[in-house]
PDB file of N, CA and C in Angstrom:
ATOM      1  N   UNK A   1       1.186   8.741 -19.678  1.00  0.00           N
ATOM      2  CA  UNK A   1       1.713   7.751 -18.763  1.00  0.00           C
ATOM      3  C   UNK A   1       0.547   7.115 -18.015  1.00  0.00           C
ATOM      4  N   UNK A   2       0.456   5.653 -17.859  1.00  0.00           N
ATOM      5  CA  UNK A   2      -0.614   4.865 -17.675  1.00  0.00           C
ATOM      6  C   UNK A   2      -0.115   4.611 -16.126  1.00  0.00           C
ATOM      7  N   UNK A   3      -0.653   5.561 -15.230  1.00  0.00           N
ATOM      8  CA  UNK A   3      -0.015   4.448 -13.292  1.00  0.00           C
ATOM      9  C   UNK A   3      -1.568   3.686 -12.864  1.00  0.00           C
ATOM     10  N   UNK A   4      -0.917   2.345 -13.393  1.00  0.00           N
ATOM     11  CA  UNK A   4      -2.527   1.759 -12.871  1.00  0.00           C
ATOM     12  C   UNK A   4      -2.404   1.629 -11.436  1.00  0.00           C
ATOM     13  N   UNK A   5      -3.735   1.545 -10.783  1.00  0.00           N
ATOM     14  CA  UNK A   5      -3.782   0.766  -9.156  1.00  0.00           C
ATOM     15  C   UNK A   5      -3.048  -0.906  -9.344  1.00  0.00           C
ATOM     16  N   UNK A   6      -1.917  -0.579  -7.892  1.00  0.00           N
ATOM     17  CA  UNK A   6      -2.009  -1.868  -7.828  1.00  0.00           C
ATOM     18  C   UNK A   6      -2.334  -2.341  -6.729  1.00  0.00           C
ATOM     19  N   UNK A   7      -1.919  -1.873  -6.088  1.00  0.00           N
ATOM     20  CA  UNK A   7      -2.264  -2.494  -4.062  1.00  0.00           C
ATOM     21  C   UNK A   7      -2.885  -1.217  -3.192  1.00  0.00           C
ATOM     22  N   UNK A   8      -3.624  -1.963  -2.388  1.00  0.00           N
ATOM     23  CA  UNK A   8      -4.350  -1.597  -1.236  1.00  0.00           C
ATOM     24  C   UNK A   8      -3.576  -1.925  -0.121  1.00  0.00           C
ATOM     25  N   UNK A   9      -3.003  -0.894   0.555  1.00  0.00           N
ATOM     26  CA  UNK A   9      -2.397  -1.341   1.788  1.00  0.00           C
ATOM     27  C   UNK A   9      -3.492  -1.357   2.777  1.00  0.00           C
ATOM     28  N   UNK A  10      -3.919  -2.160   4.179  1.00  0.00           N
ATOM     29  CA  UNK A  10      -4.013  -1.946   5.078  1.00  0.00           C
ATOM     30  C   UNK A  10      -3.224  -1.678   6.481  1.00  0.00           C
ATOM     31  N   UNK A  11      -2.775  -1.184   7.301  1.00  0.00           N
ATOM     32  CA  UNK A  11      -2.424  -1.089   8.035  1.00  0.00           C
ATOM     33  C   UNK A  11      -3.112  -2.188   9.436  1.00  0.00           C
ATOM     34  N   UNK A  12      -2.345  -2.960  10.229  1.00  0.00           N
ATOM     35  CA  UNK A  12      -3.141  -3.722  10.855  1.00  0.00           C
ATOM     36  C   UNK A  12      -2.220  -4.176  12.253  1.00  0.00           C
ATOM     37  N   UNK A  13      -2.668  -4.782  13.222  1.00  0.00           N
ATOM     38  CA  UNK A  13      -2.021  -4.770  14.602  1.00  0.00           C
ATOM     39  C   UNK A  13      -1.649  -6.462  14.185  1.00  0.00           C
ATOM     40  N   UNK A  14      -2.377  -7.625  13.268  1.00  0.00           N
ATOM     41  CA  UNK A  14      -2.047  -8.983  13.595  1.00  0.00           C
ATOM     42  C   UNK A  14      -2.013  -9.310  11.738  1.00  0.00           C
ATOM     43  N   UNK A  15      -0.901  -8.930  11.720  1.00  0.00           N
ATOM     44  CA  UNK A  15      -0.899  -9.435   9.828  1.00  0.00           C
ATOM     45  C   UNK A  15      -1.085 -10.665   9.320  1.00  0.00           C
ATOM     46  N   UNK A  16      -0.734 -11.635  10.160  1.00  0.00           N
ATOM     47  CA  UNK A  16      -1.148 -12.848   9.724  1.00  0.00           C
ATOM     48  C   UNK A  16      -2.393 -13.291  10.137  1.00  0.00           C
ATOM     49  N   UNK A  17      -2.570 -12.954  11.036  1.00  0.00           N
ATOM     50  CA  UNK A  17      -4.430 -13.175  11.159  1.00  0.00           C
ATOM     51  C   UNK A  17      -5.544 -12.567  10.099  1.00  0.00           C
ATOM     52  N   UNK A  18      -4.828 -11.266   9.535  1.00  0.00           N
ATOM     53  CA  UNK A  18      -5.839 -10.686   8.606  1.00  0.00           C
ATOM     54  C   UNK A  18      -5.823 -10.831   7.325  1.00  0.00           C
ATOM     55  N   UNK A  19      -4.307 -11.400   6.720  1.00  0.00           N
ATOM     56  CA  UNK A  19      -4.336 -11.883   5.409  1.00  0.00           C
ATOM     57  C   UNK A  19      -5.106 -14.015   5.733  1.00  0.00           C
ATOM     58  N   UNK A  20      -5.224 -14.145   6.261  1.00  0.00           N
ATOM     59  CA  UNK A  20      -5.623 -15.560   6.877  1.00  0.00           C
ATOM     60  C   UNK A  20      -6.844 -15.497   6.818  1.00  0.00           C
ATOM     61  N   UNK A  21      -7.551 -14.238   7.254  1.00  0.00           N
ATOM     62  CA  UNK A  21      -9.095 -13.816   7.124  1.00  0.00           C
ATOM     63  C   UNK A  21      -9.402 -13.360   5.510  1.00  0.00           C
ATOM     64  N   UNK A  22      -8.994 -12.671   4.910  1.00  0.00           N
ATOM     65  CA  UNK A  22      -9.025 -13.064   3.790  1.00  0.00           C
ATOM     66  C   UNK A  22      -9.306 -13.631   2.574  1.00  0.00           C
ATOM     67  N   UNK A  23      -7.521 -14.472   3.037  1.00  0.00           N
ATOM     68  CA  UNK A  23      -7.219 -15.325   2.167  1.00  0.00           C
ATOM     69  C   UNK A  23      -8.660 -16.689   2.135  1.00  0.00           C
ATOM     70  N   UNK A  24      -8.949 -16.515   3.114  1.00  0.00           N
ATOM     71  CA  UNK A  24     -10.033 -18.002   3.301  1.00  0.00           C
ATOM     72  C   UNK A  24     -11.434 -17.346   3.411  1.00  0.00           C
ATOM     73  N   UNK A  25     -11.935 -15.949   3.673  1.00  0.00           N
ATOM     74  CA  UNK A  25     -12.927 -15.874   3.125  1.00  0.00           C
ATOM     75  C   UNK A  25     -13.089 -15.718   1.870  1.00  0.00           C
ATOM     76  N   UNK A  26     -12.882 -15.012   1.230  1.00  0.00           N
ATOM     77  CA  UNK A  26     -12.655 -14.798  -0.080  1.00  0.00           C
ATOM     78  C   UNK A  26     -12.069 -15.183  -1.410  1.00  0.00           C
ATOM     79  N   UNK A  27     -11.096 -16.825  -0.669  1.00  0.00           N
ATOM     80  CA  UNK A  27     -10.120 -17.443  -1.576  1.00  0.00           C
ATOM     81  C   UNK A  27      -9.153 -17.101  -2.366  1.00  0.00           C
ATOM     82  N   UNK A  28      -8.059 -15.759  -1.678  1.00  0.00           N
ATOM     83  CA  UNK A  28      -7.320 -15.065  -2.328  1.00  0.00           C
ATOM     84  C   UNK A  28      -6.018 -15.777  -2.304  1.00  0.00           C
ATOM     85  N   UNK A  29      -5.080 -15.916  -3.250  1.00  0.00           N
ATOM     86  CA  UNK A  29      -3.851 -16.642  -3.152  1.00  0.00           C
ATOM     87  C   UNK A  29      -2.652 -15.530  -2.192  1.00  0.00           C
ATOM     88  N   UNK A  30      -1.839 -16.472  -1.783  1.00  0.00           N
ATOM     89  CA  UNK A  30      -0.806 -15.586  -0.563  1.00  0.00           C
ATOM     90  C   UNK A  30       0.549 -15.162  -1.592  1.00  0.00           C
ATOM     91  N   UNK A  31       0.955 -14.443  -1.631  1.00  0.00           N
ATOM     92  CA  UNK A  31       1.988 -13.987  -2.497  1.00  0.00           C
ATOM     93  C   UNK A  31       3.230 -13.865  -1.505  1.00  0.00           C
ATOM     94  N   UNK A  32       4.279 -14.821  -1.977  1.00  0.00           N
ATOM     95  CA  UNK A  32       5.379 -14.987  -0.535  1.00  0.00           C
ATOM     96  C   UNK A  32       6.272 -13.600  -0.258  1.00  0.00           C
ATOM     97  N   UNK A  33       6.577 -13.389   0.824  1.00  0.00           N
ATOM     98  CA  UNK A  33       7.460 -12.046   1.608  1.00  0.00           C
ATOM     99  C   UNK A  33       8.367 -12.571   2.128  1.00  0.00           C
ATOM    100  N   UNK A  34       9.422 -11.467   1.990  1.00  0.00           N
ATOM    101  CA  UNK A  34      10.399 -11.896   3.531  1.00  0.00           C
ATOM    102  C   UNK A  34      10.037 -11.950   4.727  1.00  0.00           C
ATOM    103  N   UNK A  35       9.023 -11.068   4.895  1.00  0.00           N
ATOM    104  CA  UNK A  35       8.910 -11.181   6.325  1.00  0.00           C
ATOM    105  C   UNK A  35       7.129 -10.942   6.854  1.00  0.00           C
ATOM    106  N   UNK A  36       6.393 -12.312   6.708  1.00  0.00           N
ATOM    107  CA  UNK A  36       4.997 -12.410   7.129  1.00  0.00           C
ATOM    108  C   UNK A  36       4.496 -12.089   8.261  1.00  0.00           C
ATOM    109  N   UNK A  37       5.436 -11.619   9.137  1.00  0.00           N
ATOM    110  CA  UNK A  37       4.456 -10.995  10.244  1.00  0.00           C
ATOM    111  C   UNK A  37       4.777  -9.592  10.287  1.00  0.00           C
ATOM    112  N   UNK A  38       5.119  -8.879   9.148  1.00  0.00           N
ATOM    113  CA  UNK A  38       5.241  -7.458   8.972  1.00  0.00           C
ATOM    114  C   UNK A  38       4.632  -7.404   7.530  1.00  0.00           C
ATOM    115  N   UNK A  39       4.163  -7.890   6.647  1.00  0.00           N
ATOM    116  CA  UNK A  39       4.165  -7.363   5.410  1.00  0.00           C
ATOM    117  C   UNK A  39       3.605  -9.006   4.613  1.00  0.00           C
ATOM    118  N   UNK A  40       2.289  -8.815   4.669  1.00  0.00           N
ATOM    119  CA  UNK A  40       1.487 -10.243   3.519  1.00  0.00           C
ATOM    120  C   UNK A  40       0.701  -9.507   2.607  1.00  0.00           C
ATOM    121  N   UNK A  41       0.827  -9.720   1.328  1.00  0.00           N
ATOM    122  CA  UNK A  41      -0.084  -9.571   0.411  1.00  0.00           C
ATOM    123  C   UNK A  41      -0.532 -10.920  -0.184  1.00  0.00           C
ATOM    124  N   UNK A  42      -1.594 -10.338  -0.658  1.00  0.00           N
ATOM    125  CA  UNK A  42      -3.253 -11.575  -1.336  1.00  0.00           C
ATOM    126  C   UNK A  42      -3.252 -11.317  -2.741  1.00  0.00           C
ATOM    127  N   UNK A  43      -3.198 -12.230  -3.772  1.00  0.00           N
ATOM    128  CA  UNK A  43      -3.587 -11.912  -5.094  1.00  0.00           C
ATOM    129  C   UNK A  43      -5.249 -11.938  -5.556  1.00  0.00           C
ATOM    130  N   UNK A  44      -5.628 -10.585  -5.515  1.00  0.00           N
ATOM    131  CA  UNK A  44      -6.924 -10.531  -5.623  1.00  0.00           C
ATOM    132  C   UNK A  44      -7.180 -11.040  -7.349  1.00  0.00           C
ATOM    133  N   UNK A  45      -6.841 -10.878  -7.924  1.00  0.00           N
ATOM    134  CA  UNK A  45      -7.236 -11.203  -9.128  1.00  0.00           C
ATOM    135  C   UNK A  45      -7.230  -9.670  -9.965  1.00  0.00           C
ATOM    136  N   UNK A  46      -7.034  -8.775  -9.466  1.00  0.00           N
ATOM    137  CA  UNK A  46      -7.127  -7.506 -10.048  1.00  0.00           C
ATOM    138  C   UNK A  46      -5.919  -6.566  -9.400  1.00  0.00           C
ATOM    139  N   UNK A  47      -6.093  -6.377  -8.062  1.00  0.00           N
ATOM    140  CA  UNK A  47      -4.570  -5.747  -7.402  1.00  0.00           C
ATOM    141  C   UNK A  47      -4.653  -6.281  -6.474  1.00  0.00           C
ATOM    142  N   UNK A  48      -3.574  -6.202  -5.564  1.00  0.00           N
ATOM    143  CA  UNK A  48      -3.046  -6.885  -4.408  1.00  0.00           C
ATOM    144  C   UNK A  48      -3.785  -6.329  -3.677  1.00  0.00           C
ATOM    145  N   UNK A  49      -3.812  -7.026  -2.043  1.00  0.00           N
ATOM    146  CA  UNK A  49      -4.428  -6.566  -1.166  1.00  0.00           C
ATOM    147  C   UNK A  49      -3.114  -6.552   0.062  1.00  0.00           C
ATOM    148  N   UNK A  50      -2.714  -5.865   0.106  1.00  0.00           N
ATOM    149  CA  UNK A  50      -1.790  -6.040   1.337  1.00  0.00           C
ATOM    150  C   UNK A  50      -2.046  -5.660   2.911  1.00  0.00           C
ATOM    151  N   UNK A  51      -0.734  -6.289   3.661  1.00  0.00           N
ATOM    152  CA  UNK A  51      -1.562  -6.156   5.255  1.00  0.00           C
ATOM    153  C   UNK A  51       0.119  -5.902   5.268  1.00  0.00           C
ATOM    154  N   UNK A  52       0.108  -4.348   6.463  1.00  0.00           N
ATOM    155  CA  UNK A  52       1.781  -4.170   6.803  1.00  0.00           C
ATOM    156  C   UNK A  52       1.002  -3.976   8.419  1.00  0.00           C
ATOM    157  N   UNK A  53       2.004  -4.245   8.667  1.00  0.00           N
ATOM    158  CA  UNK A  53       2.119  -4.059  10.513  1.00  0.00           C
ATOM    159  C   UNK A  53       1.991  -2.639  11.168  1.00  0.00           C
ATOM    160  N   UNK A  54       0.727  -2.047  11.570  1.00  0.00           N
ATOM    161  CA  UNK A  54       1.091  -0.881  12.285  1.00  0.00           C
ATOM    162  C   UNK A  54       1.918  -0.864  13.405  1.00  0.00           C
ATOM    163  N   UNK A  55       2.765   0.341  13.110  1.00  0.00           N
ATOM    164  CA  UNK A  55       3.441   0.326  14.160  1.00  0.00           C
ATOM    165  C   UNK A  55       2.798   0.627  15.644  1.00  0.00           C
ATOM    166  N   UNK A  56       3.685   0.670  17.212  1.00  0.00           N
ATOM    167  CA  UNK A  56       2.816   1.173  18.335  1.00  0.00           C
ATOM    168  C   UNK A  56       1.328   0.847  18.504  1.00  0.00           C
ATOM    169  N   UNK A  57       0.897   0.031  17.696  1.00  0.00           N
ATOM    170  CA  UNK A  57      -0.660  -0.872  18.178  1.00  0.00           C
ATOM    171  C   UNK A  57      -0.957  -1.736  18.547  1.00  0.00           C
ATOM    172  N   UNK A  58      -1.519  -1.961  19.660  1.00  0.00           N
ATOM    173  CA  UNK A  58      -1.952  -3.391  20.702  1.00  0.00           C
ATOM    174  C   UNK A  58      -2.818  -3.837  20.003  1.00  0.00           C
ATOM    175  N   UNK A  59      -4.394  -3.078  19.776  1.00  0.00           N
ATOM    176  CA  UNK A  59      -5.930  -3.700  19.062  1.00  0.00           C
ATOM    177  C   UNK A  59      -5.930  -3.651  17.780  1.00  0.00           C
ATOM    178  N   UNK A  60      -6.664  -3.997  17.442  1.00  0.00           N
ATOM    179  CA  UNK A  60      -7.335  -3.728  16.477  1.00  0.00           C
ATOM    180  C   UNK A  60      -7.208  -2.770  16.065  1.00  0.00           C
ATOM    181  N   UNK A  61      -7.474  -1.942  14.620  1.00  0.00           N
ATOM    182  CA  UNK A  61      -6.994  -0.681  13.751  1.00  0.00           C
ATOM    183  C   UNK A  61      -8.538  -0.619  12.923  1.00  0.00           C
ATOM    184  N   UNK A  62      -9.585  -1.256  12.782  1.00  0.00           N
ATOM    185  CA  UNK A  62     -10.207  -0.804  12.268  1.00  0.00           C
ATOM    186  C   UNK A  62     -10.623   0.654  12.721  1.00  0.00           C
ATOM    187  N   UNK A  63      -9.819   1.848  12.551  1.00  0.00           N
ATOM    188  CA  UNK A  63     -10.772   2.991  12.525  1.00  0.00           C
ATOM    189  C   UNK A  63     -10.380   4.040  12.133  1.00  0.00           C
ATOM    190  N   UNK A  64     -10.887   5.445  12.386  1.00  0.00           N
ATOM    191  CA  UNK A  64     -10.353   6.361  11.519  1.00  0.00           C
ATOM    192  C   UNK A  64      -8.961   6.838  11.462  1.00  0.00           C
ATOM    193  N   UNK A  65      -8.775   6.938  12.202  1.00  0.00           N
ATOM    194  CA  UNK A  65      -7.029   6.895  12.862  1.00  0.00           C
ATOM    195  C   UNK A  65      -6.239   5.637  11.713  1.00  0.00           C
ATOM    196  N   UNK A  66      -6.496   4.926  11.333  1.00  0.00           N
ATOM    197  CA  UNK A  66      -5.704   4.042  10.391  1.00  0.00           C
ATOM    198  C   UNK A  66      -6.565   3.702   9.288  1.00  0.00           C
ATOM    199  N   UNK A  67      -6.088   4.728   8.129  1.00  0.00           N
ATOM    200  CA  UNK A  67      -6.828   4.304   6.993  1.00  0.00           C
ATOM    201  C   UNK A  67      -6.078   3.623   6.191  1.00  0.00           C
ATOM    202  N   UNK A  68      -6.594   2.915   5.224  1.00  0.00           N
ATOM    203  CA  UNK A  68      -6.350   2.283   4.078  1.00  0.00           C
ATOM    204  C   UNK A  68      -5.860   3.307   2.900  1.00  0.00           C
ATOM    205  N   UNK A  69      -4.518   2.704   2.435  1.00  0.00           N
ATOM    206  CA  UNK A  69      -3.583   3.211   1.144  1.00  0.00           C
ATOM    207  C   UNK A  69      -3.660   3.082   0.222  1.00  0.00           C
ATOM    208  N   UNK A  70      -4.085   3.534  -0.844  1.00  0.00           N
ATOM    209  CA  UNK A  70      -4.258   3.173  -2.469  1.00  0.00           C
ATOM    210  C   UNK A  70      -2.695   3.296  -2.867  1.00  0.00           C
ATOM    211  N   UNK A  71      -2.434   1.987  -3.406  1.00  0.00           N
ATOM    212  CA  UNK A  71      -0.842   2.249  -4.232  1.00  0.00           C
ATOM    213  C   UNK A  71      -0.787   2.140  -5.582  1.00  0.00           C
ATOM    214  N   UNK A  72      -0.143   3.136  -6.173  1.00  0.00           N
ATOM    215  CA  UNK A  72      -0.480   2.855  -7.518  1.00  0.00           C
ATOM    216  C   UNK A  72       1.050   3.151  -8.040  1.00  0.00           C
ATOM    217  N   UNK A  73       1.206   1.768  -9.338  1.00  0.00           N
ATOM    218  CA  UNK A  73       2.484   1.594  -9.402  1.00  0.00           C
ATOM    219  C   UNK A  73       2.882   2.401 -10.495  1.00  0.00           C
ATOM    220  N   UNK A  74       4.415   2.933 -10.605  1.00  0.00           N
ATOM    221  CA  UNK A  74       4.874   3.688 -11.380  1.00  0.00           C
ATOM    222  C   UNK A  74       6.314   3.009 -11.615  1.00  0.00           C
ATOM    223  N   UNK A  75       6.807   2.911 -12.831  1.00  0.00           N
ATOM    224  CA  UNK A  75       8.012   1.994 -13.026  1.00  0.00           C
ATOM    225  C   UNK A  75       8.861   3.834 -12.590  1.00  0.00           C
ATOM    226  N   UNK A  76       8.887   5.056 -12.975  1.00  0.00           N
ATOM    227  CA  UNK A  76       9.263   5.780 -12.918  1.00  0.00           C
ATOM    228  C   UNK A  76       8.549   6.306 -11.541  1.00  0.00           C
ATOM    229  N   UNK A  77       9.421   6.655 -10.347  1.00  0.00           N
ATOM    230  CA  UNK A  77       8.347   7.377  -9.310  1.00  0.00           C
ATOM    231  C   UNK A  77       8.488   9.027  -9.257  1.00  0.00           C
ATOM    232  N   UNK A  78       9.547   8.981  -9.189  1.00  0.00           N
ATOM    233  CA  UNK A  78      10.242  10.211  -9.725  1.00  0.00           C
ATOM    234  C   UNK A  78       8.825  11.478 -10.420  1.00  0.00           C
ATOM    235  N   UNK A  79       9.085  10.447 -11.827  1.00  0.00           N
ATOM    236  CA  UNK A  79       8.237  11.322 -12.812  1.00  0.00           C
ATOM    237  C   UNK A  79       6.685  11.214 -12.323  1.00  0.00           C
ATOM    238  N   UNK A  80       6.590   9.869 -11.856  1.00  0.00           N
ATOM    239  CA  UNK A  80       5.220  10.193 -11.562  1.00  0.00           C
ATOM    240  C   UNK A  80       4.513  11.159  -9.979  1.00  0.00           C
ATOM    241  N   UNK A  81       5.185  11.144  -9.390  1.00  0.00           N
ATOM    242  CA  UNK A  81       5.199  12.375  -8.162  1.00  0.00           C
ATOM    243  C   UNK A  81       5.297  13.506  -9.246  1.00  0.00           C
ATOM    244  N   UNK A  82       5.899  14.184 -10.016  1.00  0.00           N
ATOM    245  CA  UNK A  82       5.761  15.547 -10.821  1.00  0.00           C
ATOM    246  C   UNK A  82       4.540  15.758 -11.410  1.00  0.00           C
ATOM    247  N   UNK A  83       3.954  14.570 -11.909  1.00  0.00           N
ATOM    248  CA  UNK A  83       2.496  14.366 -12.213  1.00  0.00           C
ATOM    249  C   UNK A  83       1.689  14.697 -11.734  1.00  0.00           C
ATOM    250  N   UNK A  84       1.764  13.791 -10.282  1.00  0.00           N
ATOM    251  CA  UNK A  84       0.809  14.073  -9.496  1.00  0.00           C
ATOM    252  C   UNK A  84       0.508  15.859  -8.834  1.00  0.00           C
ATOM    253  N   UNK A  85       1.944  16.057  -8.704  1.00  0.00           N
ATOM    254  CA  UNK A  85       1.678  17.373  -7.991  1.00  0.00           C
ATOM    255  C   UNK A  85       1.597  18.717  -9.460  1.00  0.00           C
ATOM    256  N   UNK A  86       1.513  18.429 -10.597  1.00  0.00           N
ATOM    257  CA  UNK A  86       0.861  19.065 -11.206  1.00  0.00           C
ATOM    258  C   UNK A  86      -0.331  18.987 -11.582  1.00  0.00           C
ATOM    259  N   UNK A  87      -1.164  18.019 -10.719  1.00  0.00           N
ATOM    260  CA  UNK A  87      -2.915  17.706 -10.886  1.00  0.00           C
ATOM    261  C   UNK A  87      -3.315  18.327  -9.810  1.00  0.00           C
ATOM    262  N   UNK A  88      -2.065  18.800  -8.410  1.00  0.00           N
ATOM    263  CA  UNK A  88      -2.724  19.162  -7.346  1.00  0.00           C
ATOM    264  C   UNK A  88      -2.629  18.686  -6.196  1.00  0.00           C
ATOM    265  N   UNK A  89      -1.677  17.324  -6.048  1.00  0.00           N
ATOM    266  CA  UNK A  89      -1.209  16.448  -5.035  1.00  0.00           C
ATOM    267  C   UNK A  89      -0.407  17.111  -3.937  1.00  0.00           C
ATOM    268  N   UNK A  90      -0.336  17.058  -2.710  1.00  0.00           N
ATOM    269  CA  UNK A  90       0.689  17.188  -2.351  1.00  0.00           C
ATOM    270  C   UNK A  90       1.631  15.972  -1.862  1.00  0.00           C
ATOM    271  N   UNK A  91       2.781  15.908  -2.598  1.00  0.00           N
ATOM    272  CA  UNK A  91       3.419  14.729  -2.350  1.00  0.00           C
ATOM    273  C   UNK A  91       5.071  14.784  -1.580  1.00  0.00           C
ATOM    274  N   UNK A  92       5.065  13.716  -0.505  1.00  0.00           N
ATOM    275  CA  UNK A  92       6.548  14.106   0.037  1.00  0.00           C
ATOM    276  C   UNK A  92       7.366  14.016  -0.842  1.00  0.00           C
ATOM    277  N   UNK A  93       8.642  13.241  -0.004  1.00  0.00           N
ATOM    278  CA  UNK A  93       9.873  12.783  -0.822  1.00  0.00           C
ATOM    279  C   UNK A  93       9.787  11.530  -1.371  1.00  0.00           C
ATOM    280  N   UNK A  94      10.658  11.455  -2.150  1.00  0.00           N
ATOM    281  CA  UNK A  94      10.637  10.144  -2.768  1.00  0.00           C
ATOM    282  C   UNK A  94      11.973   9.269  -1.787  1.00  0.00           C
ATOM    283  N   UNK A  95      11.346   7.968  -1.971  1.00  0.00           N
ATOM    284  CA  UNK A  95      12.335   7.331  -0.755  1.00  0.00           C
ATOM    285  C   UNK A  95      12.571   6.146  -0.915  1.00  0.00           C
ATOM    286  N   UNK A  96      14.050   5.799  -1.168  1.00  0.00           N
ATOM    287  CA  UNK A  96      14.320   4.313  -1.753  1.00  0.00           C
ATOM    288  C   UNK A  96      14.685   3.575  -0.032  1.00  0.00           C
ATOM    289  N   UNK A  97      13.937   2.322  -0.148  1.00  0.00           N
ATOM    290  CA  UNK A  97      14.490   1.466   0.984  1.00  0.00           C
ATOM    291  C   UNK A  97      14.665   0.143   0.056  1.00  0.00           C
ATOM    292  N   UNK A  98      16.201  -0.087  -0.164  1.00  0.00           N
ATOM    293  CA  UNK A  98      16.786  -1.066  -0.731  1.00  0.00           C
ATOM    294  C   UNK A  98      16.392  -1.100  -2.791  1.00  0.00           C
ATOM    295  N   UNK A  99      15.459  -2.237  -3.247  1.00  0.00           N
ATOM    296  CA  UNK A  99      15.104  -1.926  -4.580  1.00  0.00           C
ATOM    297  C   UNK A  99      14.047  -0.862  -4.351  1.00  0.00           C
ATOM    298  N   UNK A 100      13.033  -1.264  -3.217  1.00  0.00           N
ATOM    299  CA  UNK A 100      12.069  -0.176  -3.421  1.00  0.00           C
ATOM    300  C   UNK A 100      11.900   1.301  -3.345  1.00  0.00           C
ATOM    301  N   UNK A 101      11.718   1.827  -4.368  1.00  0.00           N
ATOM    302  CA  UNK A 101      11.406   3.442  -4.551  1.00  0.00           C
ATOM    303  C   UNK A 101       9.523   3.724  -4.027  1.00  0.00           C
ATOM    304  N   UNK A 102       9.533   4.664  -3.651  1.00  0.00           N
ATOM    305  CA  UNK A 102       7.983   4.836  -3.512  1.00  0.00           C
ATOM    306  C   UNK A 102       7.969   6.708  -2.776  1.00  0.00           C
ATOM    307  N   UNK A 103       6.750   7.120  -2.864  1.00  0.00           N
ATOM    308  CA  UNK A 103       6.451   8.515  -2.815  1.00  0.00           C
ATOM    309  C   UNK A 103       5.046   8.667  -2.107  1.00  0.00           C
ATOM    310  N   UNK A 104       4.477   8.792  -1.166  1.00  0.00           N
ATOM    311  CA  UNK A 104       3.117   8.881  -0.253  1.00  0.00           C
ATOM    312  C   UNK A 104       2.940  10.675  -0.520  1.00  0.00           C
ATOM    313  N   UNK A 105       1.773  10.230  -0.747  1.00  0.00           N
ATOM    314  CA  UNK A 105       1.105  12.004  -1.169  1.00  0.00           C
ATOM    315  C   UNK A 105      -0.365  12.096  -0.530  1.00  0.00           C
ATOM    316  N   UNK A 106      -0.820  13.341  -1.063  1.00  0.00           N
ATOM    317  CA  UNK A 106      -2.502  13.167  -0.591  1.00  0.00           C
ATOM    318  C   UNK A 106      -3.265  14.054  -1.969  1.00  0.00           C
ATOM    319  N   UNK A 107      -4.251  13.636  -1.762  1.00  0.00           N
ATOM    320  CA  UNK A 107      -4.786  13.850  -3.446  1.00  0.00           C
ATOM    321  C   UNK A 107      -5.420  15.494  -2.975  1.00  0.00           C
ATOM    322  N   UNK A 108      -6.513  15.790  -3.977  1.00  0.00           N
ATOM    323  CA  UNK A 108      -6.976  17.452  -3.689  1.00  0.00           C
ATOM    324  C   UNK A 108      -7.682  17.301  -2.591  1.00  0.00           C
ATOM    325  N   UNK A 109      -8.314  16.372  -1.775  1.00  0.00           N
ATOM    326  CA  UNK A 109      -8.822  16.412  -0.374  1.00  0.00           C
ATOM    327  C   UNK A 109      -8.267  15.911   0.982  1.00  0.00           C
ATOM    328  N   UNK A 110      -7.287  15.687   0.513  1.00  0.00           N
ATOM    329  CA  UNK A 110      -5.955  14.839   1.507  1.00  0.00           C
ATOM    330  C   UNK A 110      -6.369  13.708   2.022  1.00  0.00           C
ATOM    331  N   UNK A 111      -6.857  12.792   0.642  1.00  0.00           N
ATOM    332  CA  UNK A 111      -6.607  11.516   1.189  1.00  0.00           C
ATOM    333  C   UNK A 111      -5.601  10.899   0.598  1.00  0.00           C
ATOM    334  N   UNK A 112      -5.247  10.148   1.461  1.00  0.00           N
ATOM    335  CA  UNK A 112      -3.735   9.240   1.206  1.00  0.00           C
ATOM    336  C   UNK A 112      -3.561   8.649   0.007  1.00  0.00           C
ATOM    337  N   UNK A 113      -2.524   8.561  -0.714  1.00  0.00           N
ATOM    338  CA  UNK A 113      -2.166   7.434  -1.047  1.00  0.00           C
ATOM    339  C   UNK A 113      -0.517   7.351  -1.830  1.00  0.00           C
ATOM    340  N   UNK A 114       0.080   6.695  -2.337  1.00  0.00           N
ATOM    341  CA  UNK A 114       1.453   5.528  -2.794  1.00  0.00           C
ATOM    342  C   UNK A 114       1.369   5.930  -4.477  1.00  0.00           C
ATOM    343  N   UNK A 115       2.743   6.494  -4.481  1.00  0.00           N
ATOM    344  CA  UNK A 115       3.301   5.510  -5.962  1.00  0.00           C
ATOM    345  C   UNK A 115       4.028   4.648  -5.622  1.00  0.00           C
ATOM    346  N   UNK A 116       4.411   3.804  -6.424  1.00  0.00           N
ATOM    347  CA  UNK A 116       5.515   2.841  -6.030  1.00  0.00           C
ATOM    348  C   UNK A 116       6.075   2.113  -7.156  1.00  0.00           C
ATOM    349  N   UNK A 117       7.170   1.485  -7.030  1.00  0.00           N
ATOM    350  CA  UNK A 117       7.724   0.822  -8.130  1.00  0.00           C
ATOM    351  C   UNK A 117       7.543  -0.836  -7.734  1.00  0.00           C
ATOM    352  N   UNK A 118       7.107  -0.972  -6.204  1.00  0.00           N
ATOM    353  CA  UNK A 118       7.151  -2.352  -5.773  1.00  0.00           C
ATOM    354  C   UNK A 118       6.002  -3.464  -7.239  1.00  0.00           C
ATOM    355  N   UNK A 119       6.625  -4.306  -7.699  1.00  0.00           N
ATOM    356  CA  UNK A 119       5.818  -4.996  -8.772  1.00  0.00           C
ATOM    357  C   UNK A 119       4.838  -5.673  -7.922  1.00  0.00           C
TER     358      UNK A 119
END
């Protein structure tokens, strides 16, 4: 089973300011959402770059306290959480909000990251 990377979440206090920073340094195209001041992704040309809204934050988030999410997509999340935690993952529950399915784990050193089915 092939789960390529697809998105990079950031976590961020001003989502449209930071896909805006971005999008215009770097010339990334805006990929439309329901809802842009919670949730913008950038078409990098390779995987998305997304910006979701931290919750409870006034400043700025650049720091250790809010890291960055590797998401990597799985049409199956299910199966691919069994995967993972037979390489060594520890992964929560799996959790549908509406179409989206997705599963947040931490790899053998507990850093973060996403399966997801979001395309």
């Amino acid at each position: 089973m092939n789960t390529p990377l697809h998105r990079i979440i950031i976590f961020v206090n001003d989502v449209q300011a930071c896909a805006q920073f971005y999008a215009s340094a770097f010339g990334f195209d805006r990929i439309a959402t329901d809802d842009p001041t919670d949730w913008q992704e950038l078409d990098t040309g390779g995987c998305r770059l997304a910006f979701h809204k931290a919750r409870g934050v006034t400043g700025p988030t650049g720091s250790d306290e809010h890291p960055h999410k590797i998401v990597f997509f799985a049409k199956n999340v299910a199966q691919a959480r069994e995967r993972a935690v037979a390489h060594g993952a520890v992964m929560g529950k799996v959790k549908t909000f509406g179409a989206l399915t997705l599963c947040d784990g931490r790899d053998v050193e507990g850093h973060v990251f996403q399966l997801s089915d979001r395309p």
